[in-house]
PDB file of N, CA and C in Angstrom:
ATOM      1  N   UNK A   1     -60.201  32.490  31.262  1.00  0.00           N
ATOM      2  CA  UNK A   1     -61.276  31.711  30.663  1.00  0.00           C
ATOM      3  C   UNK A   1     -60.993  31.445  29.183  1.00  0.00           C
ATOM      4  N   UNK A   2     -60.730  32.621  28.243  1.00  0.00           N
ATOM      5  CA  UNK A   2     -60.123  32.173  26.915  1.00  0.00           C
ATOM      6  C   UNK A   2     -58.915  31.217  26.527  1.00  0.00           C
ATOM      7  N   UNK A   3     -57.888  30.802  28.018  1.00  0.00           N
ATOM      8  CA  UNK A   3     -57.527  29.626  27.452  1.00  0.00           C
ATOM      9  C   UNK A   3     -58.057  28.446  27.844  1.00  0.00           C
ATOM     10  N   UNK A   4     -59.131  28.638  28.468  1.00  0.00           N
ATOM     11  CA  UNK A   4     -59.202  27.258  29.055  1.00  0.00           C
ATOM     12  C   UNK A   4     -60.851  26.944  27.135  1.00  0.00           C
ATOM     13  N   UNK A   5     -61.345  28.126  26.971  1.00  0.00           N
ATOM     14  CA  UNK A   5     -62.154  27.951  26.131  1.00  0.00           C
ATOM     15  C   UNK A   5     -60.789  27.357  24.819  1.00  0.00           C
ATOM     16  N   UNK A   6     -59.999  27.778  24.720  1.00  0.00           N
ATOM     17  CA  UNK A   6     -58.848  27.291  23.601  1.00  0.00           C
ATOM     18  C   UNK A   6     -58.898  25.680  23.405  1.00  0.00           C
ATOM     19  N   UNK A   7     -58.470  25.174  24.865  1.00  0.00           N
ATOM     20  CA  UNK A   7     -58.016  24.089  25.235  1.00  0.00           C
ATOM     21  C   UNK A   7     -59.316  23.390  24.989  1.00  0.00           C
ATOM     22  N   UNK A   8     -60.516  23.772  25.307  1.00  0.00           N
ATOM     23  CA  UNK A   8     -61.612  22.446  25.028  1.00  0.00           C
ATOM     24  C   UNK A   8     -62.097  22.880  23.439  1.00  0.00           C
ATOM     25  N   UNK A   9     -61.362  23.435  22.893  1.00  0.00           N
ATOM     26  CA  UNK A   9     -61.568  23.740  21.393  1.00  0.00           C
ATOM     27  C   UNK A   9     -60.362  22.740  20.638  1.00  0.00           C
ATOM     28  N   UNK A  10     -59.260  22.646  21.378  1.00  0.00           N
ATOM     29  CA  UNK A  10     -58.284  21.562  20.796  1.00  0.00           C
ATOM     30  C   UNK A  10     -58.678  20.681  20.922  1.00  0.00           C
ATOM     31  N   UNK A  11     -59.284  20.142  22.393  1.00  0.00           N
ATOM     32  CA  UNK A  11     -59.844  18.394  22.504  1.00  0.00           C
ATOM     33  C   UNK A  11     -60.887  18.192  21.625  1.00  0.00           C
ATOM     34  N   UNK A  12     -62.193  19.350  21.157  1.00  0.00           N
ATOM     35  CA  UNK A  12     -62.971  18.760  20.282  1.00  0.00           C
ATOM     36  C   UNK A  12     -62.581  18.582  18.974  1.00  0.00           C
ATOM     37  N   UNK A  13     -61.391  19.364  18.399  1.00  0.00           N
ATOM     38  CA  UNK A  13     -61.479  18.801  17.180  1.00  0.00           C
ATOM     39  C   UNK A  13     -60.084  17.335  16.933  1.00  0.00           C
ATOM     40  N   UNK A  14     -60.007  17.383  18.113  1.00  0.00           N
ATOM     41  CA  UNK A  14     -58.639  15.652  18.559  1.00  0.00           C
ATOM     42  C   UNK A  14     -60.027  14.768  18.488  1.00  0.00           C
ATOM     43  N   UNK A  15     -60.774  14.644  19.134  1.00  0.00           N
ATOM     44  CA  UNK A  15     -62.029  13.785  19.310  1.00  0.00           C
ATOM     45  C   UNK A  15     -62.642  13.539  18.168  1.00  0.00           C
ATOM     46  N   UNK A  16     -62.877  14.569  16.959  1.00  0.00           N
ATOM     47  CA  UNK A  16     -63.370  14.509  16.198  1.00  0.00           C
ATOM     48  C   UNK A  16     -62.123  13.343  14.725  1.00  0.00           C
ATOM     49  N   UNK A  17     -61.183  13.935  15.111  1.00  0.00           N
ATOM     50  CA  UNK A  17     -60.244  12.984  14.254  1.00  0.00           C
ATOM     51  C   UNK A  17     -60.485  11.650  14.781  1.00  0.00           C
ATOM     52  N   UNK A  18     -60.044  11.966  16.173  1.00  0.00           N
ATOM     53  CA  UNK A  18     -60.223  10.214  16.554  1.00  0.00           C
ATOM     54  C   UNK A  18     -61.416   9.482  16.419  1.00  0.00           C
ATOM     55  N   UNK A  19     -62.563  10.040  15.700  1.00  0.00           N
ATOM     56  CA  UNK A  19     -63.622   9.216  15.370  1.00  0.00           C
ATOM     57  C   UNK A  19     -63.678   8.658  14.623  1.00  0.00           C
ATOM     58  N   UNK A  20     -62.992  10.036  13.603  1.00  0.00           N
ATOM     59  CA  UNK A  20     -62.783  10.029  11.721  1.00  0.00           C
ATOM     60  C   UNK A  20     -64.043  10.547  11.409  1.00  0.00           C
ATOM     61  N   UNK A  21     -64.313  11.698  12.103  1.00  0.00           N
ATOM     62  CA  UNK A  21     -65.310  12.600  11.582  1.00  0.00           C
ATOM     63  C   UNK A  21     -64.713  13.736  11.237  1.00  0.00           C
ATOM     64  N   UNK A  22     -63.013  13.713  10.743  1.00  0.00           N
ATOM     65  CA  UNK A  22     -62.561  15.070  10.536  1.00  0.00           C
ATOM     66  C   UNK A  22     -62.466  15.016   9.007  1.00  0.00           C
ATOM     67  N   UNK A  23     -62.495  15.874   8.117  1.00  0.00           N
ATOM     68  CA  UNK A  23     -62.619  16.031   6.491  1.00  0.00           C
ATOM     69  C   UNK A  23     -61.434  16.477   6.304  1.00  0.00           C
ATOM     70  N   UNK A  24     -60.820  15.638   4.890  1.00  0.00           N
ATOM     71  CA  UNK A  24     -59.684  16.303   4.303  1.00  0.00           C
ATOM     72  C   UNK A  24     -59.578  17.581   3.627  1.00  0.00           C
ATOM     73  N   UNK A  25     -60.740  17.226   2.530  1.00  0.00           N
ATOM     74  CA  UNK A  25     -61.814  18.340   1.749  1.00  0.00           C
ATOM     75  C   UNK A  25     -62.408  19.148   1.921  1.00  0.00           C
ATOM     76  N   UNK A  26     -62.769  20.596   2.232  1.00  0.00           N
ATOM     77  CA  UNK A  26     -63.541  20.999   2.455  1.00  0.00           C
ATOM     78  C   UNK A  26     -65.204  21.327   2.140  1.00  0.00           C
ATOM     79  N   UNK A  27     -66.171  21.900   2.452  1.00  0.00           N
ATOM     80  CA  UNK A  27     -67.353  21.574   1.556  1.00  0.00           C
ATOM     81  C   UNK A  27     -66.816  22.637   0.463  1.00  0.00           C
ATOM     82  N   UNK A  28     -68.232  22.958  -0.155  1.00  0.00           N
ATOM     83  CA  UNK A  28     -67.989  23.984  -1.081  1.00  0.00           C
ATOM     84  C   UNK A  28     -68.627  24.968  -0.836  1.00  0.00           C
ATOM     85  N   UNK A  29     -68.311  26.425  -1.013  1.00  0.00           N
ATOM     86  CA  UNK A  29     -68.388  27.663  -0.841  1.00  0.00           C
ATOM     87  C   UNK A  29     -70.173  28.218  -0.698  1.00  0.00           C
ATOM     88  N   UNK A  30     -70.986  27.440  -1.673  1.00  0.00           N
ATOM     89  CA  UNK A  30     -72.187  27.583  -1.002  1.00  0.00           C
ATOM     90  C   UNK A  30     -72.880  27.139  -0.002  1.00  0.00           C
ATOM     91  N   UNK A  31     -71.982  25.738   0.314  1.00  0.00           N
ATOM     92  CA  UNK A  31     -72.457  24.886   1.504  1.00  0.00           C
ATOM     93  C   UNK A  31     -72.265  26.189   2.798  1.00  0.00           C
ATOM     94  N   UNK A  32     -70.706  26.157   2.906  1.00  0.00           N
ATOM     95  CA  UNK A  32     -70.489  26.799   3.978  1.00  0.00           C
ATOM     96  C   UNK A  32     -71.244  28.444   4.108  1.00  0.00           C
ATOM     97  N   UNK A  33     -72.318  28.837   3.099  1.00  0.00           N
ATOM     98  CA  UNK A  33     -73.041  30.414   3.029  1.00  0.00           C
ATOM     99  C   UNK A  33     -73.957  29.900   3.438  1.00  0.00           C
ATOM    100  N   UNK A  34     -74.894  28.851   4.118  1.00  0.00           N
ATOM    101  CA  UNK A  34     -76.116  28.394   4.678  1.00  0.00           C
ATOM    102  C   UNK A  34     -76.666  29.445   5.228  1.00  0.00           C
ATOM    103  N   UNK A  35     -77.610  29.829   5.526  1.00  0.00           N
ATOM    104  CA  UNK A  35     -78.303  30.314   6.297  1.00  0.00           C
ATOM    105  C   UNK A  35     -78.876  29.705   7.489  1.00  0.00           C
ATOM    106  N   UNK A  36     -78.871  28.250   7.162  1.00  0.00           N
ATOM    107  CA  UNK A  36     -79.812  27.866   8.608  1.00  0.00           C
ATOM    108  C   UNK A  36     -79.191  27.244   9.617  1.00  0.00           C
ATOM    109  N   UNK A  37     -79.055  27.409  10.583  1.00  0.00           N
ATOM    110  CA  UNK A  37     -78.397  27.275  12.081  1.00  0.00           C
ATOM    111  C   UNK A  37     -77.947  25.554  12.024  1.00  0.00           C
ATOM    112  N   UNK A  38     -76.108  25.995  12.037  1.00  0.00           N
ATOM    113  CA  UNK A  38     -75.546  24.651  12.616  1.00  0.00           C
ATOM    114  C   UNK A  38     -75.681  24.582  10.939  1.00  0.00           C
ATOM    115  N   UNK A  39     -75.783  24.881   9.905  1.00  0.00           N
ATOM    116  CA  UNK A  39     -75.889  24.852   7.850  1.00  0.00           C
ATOM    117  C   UNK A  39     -76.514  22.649   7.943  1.00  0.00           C
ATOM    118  N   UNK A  40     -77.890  23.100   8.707  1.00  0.00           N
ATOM    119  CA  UNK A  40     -77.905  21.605   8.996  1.00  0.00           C
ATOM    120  C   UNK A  40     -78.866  21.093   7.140  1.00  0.00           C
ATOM    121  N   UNK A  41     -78.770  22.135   6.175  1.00  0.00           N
ATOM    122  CA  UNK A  41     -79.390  21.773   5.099  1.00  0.00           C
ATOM    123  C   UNK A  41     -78.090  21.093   4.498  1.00  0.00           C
ATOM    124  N   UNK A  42     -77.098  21.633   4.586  1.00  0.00           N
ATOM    125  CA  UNK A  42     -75.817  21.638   3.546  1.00  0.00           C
ATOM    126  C   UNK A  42     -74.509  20.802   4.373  1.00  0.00           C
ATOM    127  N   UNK A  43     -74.543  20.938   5.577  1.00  0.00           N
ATOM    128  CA  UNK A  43     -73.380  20.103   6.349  1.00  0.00           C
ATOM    129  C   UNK A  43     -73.317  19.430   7.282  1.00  0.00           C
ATOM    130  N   UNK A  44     -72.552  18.031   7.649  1.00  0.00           N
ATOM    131  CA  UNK A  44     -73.075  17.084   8.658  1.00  0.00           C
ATOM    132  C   UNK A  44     -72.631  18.352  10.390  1.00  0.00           C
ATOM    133  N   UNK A  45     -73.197  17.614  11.083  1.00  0.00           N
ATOM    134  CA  UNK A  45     -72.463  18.259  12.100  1.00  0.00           C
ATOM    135  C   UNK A  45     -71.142  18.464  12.568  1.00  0.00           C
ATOM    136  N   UNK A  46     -69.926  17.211  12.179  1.00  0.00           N
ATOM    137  CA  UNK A  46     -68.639  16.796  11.979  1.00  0.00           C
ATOM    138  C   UNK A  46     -68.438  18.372  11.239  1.00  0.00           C
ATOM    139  N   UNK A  47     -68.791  18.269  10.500  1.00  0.00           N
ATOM    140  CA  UNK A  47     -68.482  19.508   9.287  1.00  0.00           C
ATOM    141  C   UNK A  47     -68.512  20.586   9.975  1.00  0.00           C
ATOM    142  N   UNK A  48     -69.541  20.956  10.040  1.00  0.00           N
ATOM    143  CA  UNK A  48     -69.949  22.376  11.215  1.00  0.00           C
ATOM    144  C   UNK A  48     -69.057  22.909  11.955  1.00  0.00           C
ATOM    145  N   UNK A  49     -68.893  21.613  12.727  1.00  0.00           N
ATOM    146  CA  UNK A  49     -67.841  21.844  13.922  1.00  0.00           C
ATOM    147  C   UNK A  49     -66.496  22.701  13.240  1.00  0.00           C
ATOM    148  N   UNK A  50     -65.926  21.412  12.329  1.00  0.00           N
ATOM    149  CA  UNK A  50     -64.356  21.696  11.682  1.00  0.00           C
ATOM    150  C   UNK A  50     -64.575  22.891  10.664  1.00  0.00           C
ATOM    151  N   UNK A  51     -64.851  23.109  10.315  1.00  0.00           N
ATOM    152  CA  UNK A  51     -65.031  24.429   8.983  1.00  0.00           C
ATOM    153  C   UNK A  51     -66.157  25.927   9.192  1.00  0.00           C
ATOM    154  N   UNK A  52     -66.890  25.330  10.283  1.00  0.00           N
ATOM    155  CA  UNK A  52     -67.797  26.981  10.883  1.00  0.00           C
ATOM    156  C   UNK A  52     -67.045  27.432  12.282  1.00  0.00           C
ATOM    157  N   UNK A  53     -67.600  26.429  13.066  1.00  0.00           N
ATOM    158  CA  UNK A  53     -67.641  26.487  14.587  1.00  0.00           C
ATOM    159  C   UNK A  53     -66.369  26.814  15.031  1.00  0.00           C
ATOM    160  N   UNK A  54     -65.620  25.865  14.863  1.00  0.00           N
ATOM    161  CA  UNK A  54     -63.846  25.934  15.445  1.00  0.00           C
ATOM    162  C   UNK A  54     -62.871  27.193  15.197  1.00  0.00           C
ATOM    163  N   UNK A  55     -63.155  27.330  13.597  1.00  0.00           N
ATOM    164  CA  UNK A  55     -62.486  28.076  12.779  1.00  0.00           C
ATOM    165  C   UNK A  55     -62.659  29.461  13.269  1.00  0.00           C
ATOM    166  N   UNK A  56     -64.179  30.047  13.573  1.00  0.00           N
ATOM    167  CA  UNK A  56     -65.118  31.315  14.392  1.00  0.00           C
ATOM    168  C   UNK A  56     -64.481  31.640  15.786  1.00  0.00           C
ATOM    169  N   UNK A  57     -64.328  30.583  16.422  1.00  0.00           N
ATOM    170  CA  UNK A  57     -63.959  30.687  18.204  1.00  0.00           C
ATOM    171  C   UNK A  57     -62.745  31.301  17.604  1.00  0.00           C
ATOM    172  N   UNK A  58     -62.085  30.391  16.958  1.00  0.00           N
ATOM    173  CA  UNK A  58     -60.347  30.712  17.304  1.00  0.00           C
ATOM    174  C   UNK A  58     -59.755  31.607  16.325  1.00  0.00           C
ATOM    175  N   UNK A  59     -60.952  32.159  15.896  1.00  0.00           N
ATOM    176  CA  UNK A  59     -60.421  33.750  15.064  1.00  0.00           C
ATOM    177  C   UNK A  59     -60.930  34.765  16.149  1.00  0.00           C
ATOM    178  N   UNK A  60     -61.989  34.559  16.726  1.00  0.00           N
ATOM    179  CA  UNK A  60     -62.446  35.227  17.471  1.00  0.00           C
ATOM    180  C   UNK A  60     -61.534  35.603  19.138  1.00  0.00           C
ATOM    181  N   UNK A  61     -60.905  34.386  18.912  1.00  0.00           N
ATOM    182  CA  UNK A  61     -59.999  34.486  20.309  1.00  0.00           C
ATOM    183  C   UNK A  61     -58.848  35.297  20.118  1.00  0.00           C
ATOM    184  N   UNK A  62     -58.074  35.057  19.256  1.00  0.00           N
ATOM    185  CA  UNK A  62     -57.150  35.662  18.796  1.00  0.00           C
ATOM    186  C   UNK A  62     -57.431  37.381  18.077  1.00  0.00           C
ATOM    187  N   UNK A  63     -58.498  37.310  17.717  1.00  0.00           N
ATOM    188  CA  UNK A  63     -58.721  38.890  17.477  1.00  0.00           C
ATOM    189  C   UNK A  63     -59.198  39.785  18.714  1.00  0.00           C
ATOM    190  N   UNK A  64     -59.450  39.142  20.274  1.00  0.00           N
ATOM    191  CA  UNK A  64     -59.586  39.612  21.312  1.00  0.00           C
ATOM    192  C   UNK A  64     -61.027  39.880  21.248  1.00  0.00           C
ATOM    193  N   UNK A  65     -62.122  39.149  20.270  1.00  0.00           N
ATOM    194  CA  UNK A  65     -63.436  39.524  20.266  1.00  0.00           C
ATOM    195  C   UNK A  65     -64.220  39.622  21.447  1.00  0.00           C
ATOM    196  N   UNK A  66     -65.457  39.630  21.484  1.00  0.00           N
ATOM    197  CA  UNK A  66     -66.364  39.065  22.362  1.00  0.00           C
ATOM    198  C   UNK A  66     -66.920  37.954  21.921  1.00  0.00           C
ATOM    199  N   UNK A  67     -66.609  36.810  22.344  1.00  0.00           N
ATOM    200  CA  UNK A  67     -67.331  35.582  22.411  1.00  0.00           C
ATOM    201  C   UNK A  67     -68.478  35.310  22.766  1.00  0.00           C
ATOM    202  N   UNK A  68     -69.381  34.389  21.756  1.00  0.00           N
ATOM    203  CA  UNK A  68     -71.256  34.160  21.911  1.00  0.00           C
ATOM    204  C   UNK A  68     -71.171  34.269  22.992  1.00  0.00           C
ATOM    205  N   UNK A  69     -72.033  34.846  24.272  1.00  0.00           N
ATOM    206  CA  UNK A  69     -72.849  34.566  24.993  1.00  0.00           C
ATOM    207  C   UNK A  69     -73.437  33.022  25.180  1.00  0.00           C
ATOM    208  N   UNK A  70     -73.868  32.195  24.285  1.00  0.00           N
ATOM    209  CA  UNK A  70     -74.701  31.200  24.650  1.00  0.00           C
ATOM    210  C   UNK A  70     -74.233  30.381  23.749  1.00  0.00           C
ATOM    211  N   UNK A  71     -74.346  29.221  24.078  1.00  0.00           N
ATOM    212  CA  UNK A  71     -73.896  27.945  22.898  1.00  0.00           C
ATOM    213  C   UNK A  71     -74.873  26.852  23.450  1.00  0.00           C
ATOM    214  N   UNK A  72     -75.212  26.134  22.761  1.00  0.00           N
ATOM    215  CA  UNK A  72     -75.837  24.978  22.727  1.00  0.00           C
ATOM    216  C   UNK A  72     -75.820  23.909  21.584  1.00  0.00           C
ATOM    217  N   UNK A  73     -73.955  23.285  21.935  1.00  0.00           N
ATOM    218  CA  UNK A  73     -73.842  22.083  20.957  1.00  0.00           C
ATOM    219  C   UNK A  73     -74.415  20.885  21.243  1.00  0.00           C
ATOM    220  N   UNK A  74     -73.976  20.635  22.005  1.00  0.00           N
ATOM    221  CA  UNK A  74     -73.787  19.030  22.934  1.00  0.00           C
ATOM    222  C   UNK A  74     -75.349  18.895  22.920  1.00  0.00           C
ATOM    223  N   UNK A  75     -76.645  18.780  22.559  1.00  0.00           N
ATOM    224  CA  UNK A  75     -78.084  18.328  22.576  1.00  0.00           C
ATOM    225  C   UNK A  75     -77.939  18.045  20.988  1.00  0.00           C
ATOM    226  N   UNK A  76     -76.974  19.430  19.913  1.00  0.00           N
ATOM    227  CA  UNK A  76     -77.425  18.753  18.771  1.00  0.00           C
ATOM    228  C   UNK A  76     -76.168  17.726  18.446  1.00  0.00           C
ATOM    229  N   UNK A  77     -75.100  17.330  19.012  1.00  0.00           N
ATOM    230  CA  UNK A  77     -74.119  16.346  18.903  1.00  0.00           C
ATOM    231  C   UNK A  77     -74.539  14.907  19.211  1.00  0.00           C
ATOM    232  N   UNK A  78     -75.642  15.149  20.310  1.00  0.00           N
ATOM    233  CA  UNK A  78     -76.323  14.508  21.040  1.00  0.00           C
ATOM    234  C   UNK A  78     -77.367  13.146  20.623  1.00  0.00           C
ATOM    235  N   UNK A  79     -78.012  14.517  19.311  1.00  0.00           N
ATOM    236  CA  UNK A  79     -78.900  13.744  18.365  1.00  0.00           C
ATOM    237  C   UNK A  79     -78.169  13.317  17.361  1.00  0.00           C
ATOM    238  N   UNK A  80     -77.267  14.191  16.813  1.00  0.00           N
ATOM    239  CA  UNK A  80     -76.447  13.770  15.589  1.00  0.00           C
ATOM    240  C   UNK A  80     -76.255  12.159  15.638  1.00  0.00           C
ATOM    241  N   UNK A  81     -75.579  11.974  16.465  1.00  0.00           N
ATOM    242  CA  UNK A  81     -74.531  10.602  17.273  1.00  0.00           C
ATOM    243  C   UNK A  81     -75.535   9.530  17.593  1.00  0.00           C
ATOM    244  N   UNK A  82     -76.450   9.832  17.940  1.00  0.00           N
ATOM    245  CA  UNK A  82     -77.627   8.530  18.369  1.00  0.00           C
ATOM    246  C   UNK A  82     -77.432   7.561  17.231  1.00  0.00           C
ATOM    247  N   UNK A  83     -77.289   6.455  18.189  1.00  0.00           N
ATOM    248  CA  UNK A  83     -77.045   5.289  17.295  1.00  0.00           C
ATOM    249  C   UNK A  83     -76.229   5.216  15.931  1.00  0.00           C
ATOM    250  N   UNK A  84     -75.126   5.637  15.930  1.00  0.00           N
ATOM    251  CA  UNK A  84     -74.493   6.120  15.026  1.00  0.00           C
ATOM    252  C   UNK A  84     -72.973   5.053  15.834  1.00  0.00           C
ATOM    253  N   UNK A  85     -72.959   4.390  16.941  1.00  0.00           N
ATOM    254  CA  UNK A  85     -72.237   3.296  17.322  1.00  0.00           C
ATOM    255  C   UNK A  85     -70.347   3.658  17.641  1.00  0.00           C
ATOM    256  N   UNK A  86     -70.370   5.546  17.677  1.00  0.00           N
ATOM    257  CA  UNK A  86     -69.276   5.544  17.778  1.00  0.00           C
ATOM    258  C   UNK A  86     -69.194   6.058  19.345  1.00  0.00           C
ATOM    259  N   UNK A  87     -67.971   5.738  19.717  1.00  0.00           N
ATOM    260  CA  UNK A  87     -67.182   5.809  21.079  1.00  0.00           C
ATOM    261  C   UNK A  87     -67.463   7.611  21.232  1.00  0.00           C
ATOM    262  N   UNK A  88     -68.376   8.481  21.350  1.00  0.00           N
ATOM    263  CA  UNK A  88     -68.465  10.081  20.982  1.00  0.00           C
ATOM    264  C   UNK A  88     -68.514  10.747  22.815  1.00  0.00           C
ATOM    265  N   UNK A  89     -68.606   9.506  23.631  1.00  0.00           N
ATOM    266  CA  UNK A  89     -68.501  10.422  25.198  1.00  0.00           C
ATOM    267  C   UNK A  89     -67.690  11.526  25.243  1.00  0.00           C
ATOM    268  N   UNK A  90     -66.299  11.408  24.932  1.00  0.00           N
ATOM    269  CA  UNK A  90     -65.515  12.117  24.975  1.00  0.00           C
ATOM    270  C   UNK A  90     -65.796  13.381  24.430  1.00  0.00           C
ATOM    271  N   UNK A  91     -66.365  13.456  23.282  1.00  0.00           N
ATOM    272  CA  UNK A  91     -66.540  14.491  22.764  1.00  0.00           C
ATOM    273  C   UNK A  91     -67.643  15.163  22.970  1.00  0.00           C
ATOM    274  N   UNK A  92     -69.135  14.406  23.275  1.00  0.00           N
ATOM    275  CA  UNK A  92     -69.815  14.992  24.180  1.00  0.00           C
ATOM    276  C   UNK A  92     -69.270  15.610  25.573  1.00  0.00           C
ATOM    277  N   UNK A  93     -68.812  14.920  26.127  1.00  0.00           N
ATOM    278  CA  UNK A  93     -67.983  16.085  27.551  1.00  0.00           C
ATOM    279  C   UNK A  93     -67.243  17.300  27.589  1.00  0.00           C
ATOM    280  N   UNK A  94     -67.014  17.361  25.744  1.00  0.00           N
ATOM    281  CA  UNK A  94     -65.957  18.268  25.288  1.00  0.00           C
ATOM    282  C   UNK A  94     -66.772  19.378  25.108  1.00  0.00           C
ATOM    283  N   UNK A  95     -67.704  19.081  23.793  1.00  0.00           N
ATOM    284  CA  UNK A  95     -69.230  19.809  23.656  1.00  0.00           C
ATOM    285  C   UNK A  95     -70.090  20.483  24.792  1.00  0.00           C
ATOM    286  N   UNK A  96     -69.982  19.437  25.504  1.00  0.00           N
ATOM    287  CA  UNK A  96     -71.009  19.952  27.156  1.00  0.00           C
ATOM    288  C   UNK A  96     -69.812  20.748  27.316  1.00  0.00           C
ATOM    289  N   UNK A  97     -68.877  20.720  27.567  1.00  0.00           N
ATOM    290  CA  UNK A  97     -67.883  21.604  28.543  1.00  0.00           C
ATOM    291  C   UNK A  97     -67.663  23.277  27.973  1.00  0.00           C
ATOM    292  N   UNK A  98     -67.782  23.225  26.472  1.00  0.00           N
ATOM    293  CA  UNK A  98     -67.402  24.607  25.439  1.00  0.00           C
ATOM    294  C   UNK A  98     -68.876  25.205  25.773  1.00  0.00           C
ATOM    295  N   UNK A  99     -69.965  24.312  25.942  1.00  0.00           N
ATOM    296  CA  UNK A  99     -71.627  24.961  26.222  1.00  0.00           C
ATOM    297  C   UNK A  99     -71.189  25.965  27.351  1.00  0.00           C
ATOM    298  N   UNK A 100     -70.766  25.072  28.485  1.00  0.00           N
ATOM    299  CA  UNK A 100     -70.665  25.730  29.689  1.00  0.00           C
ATOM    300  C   UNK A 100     -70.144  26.721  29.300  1.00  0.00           C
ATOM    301  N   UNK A 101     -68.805  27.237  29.271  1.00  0.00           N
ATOM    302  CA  UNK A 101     -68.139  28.060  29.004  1.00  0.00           C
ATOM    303  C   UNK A 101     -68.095  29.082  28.589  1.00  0.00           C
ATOM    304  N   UNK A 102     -68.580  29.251  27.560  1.00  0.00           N
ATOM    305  CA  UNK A 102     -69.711  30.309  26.341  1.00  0.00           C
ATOM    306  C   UNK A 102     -70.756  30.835  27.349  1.00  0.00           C
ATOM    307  N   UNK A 103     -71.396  29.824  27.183  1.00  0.00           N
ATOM    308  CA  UNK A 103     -72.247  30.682  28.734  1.00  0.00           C
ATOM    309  C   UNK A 103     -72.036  31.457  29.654  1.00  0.00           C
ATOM    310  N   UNK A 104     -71.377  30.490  30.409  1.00  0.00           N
ATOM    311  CA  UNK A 104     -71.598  31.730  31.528  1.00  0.00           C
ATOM    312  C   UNK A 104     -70.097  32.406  31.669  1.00  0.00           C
ATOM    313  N   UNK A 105     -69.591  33.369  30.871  1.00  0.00           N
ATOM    314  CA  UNK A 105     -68.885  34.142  30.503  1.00  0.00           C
ATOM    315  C   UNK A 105     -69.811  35.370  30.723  1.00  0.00           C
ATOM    316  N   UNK A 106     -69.135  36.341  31.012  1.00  0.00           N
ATOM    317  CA  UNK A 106     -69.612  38.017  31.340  1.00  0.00           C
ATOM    318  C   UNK A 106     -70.640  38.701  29.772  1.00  0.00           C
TER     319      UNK A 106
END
């Protein structure tokens, strides 16, 4: 299961380039200390993904952690993206697919 969680961790952040929602820059050091879920005061969701989310799994994989229990991206990718006119299926399927995954894991 951890490589297949790997592999839909590579397609979301390929999806995310291919939108051009990937950052050269990173935020800055208080952005990324948010406190509030998804740092939706301080960072777009694009952001989240590439500099919280991605970065967490795949330290976490590689340190042999235990991985969340529960995820629920793909509703806030969902809203993010509304009418926002980009081609994002892909990456919603990617999102829905890492939900699954996280889940229902032991």
């Amino acid at each position: 299961m951890r490589t297949e969680i790997a592999e839909v961790m590579i397609d979301i952040e390929a999806q995310l380039r291919q939108l051009g929602q990937w950052d050269k820059i990173p935020p800055s050091t208080e952005a990324l200390a948010s406190q509030e879920p998804f740092c939706v005061d301080t960072l777009t969701l694009p952001q989240w993904l590439q500099f919280v989310f991605l970065p967490t799994v795949y330290r976490m994989l590689e340190d042999e952690q235990a991985l969340p229990g529960r995820c629920g991206i793909a509703p806030m990718a969902e809203e993010f993206f509304r009418g926002s006119g980009l081609a994002v299926n892909d990456l919603a399927a990617a999102l829905s697919r890492i939900d699954e995954l996280l889940s229902q894991q032991p």
